[in-house]
ModelCIF file with pLDDT and N, C-alpha, C, O atoms, coordinates in Angstrom:
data_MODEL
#
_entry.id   MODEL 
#
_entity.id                         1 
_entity.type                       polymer 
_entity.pdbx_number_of_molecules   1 
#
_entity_poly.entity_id                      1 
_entity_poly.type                           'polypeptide(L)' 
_entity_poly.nstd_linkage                   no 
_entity_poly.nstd_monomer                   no 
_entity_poly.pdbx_seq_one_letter_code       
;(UNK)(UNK)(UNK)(UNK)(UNK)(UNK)(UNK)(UNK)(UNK)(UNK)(UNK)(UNK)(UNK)(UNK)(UNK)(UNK)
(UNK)(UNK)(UNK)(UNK)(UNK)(UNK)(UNK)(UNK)(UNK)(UNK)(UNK)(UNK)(UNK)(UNK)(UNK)(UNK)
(UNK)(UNK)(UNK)(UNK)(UNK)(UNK)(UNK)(UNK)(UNK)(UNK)(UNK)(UNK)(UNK)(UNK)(UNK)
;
_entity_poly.pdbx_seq_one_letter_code_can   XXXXXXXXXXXXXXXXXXXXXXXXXXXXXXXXXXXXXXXXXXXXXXX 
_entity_poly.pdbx_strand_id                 A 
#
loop_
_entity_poly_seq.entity_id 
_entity_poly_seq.num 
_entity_poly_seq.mon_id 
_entity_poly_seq.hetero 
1 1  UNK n 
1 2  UNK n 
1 3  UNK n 
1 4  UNK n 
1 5  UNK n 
1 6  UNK n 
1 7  UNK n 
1 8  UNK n 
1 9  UNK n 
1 10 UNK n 
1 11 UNK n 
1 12 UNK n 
1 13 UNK n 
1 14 UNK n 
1 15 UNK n 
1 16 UNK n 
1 17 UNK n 
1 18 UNK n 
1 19 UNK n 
1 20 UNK n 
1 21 UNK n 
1 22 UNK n 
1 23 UNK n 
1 24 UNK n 
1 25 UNK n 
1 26 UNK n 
1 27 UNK n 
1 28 UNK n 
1 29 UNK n 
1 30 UNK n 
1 31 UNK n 
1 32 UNK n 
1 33 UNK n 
1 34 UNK n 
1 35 UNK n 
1 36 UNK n 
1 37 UNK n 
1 38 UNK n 
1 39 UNK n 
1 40 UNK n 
1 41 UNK n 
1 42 UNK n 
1 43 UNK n 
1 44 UNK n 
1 45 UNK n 
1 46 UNK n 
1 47 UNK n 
#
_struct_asym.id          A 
_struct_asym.entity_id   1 
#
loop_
_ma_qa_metric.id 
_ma_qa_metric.mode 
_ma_qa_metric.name 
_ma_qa_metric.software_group_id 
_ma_qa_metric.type 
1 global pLDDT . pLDDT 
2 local  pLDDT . pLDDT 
#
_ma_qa_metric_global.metric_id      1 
_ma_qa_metric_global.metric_value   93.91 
_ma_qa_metric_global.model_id       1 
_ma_qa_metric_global.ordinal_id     1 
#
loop_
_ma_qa_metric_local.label_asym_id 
_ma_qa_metric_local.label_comp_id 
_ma_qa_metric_local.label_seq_id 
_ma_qa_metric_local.metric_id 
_ma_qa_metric_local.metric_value 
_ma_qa_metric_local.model_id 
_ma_qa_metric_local.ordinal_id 
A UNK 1  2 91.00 1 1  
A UNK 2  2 95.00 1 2  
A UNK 3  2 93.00 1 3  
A UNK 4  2 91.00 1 4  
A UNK 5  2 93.00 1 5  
A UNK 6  2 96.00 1 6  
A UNK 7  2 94.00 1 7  
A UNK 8  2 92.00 1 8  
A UNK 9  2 94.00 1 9  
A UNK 10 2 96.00 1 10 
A UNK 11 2 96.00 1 11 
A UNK 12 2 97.00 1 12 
A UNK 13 2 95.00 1 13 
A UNK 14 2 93.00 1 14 
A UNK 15 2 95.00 1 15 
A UNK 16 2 94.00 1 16 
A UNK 17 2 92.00 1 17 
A UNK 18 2 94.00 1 18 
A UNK 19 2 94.00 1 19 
A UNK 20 2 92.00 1 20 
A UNK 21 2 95.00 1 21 
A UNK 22 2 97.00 1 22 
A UNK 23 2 98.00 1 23 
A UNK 24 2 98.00 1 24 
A UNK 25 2 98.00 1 25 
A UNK 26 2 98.00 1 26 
A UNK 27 2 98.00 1 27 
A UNK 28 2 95.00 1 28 
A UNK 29 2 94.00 1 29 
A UNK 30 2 91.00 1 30 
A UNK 31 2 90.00 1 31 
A UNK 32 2 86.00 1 32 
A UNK 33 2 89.00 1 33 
A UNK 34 2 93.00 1 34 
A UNK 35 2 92.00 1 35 
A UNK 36 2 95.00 1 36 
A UNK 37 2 94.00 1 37 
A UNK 38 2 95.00 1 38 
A UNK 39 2 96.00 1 39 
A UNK 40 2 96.00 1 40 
A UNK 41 2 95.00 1 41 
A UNK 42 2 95.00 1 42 
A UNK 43 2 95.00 1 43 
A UNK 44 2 94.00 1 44 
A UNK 45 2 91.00 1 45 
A UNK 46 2 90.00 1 46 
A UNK 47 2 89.00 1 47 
#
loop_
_atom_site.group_PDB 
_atom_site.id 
_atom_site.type_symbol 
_atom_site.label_atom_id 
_atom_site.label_alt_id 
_atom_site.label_comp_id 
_atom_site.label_asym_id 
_atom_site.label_entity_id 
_atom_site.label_seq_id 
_atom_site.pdbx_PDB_ins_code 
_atom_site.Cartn_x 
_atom_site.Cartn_y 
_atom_site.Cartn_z 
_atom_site.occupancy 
_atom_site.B_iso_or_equiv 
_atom_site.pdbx_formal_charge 
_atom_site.auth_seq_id 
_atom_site.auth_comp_id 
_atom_site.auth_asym_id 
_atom_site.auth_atom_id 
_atom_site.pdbx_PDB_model_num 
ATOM 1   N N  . UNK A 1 1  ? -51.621 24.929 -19.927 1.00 91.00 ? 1  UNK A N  1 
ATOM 2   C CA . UNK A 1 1  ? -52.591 23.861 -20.174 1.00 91.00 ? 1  UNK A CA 1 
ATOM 3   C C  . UNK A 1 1  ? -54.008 24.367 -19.982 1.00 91.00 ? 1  UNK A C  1 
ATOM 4   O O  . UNK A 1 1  ? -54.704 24.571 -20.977 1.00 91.00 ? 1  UNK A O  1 
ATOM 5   N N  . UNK A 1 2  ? -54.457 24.573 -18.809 1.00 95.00 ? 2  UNK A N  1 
ATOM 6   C CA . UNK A 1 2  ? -55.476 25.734 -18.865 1.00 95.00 ? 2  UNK A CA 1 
ATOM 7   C C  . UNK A 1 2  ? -55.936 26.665 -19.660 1.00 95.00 ? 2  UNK A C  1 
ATOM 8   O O  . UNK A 1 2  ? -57.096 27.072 -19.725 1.00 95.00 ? 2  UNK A O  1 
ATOM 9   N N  . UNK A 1 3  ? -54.918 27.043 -20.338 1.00 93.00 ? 3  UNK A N  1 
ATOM 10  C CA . UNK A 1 3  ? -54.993 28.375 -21.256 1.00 93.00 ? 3  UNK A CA 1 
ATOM 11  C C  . UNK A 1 3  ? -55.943 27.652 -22.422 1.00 93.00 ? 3  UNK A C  1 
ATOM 12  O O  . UNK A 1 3  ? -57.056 28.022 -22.799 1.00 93.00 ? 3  UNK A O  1 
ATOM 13  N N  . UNK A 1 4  ? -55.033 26.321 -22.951 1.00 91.00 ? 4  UNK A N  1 
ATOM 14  C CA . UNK A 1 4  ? -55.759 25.579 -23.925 1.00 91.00 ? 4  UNK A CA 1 
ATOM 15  C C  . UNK A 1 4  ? -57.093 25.411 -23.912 1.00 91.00 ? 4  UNK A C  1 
ATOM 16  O O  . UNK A 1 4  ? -58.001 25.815 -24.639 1.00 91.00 ? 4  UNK A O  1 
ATOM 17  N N  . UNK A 1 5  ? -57.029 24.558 -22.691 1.00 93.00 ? 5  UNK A N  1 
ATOM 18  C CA . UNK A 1 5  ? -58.798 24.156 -22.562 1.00 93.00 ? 5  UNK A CA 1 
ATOM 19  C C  . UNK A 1 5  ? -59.578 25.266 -22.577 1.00 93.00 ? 5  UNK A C  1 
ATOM 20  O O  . UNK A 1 5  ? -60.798 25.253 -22.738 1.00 93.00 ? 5  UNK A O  1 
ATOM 21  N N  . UNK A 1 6  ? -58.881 26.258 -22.408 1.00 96.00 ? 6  UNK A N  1 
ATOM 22  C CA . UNK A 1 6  ? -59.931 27.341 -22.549 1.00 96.00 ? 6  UNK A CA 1 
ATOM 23  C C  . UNK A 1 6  ? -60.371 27.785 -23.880 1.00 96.00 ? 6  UNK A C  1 
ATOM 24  O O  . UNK A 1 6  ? -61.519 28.105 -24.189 1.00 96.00 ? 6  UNK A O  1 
ATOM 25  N N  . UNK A 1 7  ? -59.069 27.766 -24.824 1.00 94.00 ? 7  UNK A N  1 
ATOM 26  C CA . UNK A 1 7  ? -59.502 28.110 -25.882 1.00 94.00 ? 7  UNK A CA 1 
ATOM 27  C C  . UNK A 1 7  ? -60.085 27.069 -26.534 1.00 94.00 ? 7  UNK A C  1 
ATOM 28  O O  . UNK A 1 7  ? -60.590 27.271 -27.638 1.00 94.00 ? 7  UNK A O  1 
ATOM 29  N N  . UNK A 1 8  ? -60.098 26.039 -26.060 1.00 92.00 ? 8  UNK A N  1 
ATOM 30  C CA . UNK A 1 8  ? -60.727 24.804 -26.921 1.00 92.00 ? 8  UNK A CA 1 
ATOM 31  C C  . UNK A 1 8  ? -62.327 24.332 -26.559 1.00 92.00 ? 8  UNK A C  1 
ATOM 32  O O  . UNK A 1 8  ? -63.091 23.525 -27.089 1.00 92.00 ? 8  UNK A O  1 
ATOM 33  N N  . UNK A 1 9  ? -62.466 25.399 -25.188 1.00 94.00 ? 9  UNK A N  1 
ATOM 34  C CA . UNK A 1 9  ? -63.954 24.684 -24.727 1.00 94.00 ? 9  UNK A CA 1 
ATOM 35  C C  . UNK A 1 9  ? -64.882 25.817 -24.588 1.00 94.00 ? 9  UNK A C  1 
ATOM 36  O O  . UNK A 1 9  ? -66.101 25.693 -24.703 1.00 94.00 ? 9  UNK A O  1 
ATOM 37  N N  . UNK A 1 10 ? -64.322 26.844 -24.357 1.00 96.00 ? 10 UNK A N  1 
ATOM 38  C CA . UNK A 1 10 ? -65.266 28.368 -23.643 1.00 96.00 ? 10 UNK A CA 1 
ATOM 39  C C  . UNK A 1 10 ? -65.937 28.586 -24.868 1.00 96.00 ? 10 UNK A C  1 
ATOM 40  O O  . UNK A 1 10 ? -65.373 28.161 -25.876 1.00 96.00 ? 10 UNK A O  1 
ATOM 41  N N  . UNK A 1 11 ? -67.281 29.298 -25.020 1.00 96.00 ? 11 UNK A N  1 
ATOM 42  C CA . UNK A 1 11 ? -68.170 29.536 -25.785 1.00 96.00 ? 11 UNK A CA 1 
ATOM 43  C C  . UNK A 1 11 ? -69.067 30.322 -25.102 1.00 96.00 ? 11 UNK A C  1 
ATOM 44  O O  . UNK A 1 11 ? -69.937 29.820 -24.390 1.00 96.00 ? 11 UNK A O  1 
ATOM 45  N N  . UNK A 1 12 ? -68.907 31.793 -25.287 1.00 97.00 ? 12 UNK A N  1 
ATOM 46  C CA . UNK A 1 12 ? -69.163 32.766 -24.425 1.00 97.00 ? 12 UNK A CA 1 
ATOM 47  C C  . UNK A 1 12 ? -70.207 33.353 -25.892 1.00 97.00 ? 12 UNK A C  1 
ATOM 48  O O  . UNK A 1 12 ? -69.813 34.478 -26.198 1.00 97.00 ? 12 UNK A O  1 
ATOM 49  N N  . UNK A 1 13 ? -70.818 33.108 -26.374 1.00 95.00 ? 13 UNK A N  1 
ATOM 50  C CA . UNK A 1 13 ? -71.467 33.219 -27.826 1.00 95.00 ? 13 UNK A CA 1 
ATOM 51  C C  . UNK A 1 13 ? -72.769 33.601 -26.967 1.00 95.00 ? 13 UNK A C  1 
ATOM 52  O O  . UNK A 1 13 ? -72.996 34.782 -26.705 1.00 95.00 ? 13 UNK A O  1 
ATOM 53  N N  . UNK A 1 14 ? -73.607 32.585 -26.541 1.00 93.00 ? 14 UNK A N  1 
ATOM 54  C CA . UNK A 1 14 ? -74.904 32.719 -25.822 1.00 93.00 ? 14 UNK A CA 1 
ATOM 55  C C  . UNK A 1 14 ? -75.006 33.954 -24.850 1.00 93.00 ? 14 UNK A C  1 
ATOM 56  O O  . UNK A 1 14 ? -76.027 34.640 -24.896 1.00 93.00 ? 14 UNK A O  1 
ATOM 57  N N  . UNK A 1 15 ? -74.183 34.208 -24.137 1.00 95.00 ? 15 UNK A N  1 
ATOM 58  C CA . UNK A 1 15 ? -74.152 34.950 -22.970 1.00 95.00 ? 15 UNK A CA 1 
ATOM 59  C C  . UNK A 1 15 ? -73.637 36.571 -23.455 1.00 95.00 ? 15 UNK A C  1 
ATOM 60  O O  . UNK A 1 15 ? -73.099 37.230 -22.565 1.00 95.00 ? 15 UNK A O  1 
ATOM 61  N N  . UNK A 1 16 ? -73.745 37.041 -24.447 1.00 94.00 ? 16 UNK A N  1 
ATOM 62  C CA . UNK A 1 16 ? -73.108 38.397 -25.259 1.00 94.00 ? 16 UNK A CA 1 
ATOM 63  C C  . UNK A 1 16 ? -74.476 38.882 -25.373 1.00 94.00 ? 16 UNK A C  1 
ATOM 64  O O  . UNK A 1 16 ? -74.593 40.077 -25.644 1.00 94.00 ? 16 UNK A O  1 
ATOM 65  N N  . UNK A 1 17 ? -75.389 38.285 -25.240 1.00 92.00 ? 17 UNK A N  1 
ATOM 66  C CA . UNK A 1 17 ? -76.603 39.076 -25.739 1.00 92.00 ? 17 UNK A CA 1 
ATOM 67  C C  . UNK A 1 17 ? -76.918 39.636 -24.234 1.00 92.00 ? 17 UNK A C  1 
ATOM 68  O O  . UNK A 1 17 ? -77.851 40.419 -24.413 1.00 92.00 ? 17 UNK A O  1 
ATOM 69  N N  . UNK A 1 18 ? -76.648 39.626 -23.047 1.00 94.00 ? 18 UNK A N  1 
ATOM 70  C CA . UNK A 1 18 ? -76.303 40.490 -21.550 1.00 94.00 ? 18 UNK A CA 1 
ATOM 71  C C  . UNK A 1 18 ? -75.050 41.555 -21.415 1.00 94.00 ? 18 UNK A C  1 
ATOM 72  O O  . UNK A 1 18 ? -74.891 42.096 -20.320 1.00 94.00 ? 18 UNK A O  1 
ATOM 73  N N  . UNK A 1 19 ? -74.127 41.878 -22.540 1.00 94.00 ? 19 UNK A N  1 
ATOM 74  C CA . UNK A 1 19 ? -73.666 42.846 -22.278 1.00 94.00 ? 19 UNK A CA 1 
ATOM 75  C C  . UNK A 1 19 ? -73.951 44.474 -22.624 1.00 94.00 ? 19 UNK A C  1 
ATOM 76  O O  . UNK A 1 19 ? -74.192 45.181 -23.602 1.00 94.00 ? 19 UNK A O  1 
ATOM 77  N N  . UNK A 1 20 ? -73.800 44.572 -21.451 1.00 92.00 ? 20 UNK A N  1 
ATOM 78  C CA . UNK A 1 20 ? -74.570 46.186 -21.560 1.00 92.00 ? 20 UNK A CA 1 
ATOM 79  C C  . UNK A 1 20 ? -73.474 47.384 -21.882 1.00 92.00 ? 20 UNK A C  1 
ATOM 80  O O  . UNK A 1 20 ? -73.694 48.526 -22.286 1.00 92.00 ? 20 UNK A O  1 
ATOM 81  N N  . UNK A 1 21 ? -72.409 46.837 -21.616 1.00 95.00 ? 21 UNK A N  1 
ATOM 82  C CA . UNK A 1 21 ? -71.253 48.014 -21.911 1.00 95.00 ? 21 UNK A CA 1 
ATOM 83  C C  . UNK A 1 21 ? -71.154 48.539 -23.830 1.00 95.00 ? 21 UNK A C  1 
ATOM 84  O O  . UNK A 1 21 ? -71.716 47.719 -24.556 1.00 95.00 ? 21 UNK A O  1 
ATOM 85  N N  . UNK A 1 22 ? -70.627 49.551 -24.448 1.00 97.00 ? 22 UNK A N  1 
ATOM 86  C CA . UNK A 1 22 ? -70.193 49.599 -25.362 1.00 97.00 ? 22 UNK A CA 1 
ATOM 87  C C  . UNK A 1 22 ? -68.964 48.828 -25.593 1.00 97.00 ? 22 UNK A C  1 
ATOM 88  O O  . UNK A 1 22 ? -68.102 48.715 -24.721 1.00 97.00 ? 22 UNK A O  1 
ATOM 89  N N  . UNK A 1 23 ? -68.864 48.237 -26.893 1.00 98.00 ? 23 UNK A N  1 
ATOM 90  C CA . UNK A 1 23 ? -67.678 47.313 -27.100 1.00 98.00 ? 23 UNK A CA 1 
ATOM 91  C C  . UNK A 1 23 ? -67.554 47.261 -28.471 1.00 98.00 ? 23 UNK A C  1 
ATOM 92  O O  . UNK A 1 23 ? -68.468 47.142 -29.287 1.00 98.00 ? 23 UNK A O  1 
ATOM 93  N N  . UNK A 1 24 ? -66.559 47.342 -28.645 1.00 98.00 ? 24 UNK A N  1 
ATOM 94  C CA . UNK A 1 24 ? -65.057 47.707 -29.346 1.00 98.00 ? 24 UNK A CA 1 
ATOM 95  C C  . UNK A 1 24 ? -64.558 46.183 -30.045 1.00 98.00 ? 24 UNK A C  1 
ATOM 96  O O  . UNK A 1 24 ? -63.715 45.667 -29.311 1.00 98.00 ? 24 UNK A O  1 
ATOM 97  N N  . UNK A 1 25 ? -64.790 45.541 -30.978 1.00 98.00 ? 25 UNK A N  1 
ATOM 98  C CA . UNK A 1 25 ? -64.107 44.477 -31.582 1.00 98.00 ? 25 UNK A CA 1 
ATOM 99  C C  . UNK A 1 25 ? -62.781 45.040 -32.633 1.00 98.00 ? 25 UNK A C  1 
ATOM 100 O O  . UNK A 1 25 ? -62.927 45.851 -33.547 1.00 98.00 ? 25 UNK A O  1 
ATOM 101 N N  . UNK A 1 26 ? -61.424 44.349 -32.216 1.00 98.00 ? 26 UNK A N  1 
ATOM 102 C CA . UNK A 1 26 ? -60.640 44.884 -33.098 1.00 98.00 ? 26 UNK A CA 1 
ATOM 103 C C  . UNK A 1 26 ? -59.823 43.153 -33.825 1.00 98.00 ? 26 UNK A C  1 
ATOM 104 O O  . UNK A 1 26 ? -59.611 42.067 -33.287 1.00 98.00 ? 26 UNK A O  1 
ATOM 105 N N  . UNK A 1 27 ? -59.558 43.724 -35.357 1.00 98.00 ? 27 UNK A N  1 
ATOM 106 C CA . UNK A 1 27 ? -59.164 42.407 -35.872 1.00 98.00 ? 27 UNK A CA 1 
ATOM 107 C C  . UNK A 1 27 ? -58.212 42.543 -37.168 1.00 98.00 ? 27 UNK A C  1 
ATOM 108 O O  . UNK A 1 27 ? -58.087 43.349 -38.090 1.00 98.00 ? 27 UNK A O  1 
ATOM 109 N N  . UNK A 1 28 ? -57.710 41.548 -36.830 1.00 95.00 ? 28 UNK A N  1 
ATOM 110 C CA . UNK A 1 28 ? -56.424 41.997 -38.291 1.00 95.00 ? 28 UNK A CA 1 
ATOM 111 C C  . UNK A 1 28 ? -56.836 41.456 -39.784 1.00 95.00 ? 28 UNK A C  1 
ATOM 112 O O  . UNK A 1 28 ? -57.072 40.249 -39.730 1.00 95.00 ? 28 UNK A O  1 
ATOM 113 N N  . UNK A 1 29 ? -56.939 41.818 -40.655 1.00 94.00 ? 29 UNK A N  1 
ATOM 114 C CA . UNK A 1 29 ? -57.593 40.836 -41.609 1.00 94.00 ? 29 UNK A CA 1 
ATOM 115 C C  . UNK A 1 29 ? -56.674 39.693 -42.042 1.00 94.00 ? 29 UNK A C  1 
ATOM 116 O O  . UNK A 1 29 ? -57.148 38.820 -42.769 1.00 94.00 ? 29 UNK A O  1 
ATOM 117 N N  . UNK A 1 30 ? -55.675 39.644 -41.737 1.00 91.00 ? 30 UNK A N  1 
ATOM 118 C CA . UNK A 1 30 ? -54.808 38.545 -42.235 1.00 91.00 ? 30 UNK A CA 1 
ATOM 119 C C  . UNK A 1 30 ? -54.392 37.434 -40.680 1.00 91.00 ? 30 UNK A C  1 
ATOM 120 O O  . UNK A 1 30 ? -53.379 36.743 -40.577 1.00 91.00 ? 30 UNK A O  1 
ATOM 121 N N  . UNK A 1 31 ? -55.173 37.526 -39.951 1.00 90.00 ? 31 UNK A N  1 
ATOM 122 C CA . UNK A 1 31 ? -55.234 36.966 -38.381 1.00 90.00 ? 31 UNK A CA 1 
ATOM 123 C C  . UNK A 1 31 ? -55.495 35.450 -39.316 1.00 90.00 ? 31 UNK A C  1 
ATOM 124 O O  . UNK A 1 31 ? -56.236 35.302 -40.287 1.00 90.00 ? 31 UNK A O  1 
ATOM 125 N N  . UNK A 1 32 ? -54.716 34.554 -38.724 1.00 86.00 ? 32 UNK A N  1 
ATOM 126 C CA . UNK A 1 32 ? -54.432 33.160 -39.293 1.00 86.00 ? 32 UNK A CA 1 
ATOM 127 C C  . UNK A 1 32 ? -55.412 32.540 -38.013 1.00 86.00 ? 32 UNK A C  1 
ATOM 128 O O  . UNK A 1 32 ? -55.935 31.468 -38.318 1.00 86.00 ? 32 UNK A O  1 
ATOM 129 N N  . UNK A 1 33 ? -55.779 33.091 -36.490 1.00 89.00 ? 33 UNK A N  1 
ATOM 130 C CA . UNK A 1 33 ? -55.790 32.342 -35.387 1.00 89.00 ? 33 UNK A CA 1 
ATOM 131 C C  . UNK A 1 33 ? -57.339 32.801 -35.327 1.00 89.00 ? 33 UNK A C  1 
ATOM 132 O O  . UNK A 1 33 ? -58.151 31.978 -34.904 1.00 89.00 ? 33 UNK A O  1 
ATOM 133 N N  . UNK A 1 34 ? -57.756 34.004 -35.708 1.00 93.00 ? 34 UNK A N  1 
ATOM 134 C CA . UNK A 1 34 ? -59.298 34.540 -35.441 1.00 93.00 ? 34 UNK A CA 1 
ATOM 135 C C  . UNK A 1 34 ? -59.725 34.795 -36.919 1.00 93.00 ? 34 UNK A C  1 
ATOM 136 O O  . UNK A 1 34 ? -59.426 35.725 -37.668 1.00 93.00 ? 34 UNK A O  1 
ATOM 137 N N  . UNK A 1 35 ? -60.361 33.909 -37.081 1.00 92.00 ? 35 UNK A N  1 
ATOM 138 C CA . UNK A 1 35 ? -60.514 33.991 -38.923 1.00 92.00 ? 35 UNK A CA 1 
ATOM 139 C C  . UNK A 1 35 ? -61.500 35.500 -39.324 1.00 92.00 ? 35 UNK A C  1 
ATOM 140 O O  . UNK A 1 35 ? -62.535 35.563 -38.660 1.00 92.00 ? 35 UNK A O  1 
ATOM 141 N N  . UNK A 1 36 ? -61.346 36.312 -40.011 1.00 95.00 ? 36 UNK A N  1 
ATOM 142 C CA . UNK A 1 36 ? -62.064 37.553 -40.116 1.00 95.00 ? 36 UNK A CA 1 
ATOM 143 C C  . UNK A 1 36 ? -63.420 36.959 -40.696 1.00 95.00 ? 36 UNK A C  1 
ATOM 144 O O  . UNK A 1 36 ? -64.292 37.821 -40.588 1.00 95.00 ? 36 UNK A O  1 
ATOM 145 N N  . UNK A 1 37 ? -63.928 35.743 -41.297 1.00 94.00 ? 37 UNK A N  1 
ATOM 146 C CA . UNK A 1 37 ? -64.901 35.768 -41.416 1.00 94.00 ? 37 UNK A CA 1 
ATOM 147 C C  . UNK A 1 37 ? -65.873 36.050 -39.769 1.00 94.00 ? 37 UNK A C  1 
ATOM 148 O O  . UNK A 1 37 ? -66.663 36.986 -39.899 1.00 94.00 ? 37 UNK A O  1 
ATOM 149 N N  . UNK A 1 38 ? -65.887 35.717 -39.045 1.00 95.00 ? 38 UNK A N  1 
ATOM 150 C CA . UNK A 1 38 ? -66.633 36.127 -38.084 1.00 95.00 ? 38 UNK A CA 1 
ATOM 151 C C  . UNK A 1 38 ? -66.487 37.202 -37.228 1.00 95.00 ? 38 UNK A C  1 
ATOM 152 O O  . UNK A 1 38 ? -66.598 37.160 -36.002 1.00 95.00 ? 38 UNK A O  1 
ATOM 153 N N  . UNK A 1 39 ? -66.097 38.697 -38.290 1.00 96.00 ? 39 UNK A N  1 
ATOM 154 C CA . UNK A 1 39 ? -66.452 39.757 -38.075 1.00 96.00 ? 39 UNK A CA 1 
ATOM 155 C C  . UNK A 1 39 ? -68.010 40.237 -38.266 1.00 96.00 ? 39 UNK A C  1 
ATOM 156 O O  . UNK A 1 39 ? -68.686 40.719 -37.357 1.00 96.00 ? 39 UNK A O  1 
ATOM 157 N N  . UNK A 1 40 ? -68.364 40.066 -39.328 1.00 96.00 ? 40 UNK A N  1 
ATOM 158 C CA . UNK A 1 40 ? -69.613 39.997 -40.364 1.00 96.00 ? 40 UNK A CA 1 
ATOM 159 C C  . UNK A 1 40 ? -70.243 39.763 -39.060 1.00 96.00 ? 40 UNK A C  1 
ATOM 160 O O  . UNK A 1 40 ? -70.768 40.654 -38.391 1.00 96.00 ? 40 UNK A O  1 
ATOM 161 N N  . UNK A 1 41 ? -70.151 38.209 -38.644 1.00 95.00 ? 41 UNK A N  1 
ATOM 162 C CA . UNK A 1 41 ? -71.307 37.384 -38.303 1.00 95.00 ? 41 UNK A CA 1 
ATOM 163 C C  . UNK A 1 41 ? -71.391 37.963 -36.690 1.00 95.00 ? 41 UNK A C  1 
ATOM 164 O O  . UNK A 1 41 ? -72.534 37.868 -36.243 1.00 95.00 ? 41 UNK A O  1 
ATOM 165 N N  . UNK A 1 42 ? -70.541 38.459 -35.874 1.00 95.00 ? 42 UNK A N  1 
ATOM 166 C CA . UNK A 1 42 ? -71.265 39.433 -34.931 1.00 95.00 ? 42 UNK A CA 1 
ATOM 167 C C  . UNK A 1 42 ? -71.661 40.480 -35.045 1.00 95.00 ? 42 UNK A C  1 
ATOM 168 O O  . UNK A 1 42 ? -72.711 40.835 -34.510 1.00 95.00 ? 42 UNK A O  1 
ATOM 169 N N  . UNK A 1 43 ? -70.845 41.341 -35.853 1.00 95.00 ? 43 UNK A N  1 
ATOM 170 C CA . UNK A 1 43 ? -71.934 42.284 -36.240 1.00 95.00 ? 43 UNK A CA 1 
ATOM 171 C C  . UNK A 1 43 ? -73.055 42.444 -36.768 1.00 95.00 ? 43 UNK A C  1 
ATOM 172 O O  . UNK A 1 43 ? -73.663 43.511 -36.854 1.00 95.00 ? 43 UNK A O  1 
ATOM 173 N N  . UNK A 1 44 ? -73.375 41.453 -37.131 1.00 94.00 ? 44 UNK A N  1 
ATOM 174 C CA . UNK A 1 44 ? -74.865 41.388 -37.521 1.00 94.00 ? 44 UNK A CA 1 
ATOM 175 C C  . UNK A 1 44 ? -75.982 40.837 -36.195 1.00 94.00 ? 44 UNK A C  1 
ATOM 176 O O  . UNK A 1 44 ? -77.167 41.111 -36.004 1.00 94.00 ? 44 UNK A O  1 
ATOM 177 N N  . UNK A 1 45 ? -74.926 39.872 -35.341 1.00 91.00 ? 45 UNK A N  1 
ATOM 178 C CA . UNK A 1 45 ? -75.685 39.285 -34.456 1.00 91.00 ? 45 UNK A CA 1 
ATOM 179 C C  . UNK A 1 45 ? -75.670 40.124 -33.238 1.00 91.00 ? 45 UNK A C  1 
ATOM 180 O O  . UNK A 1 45 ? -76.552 39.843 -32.427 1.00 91.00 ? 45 UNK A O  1 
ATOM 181 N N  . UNK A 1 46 ? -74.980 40.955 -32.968 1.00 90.00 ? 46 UNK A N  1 
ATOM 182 C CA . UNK A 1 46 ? -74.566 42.278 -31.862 1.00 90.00 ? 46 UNK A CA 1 
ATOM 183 C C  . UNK A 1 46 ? -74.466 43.155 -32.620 1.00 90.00 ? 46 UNK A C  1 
ATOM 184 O O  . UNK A 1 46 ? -73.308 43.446 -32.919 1.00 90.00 ? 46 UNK A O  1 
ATOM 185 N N  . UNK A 1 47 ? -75.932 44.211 -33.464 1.00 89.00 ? 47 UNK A N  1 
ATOM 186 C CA . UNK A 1 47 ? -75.626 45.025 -33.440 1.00 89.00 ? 47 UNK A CA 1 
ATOM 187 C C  . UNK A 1 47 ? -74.582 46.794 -32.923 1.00 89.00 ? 47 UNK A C  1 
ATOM 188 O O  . UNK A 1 47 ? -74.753 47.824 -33.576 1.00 89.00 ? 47 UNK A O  1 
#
């Protein structure tokens, strides 16, 4: 249940522009659950 609300409420979007580590996004293009359109749109927004 927890797990849910998490995925239904967390929005960690604002707070990415403080990470200082190198990072690694990996994604399937046929991912039904993480739509690949918003590959594009961080990489552009996190270089």
């Amino acid at each position: 249940t927890l797990g849910l609300e998490l995925l239904e409420n967390v929005d960690l979007r604002p707070s990415l522009v403080e990470l200082s580590q190198p990072w690694l996004r990996l994604y399937g293009r046929l991912d039904a659950l993480v739509p690949i359109k918003t590959e594009p749109v961080l990489s552009a927004q996190y270089p």
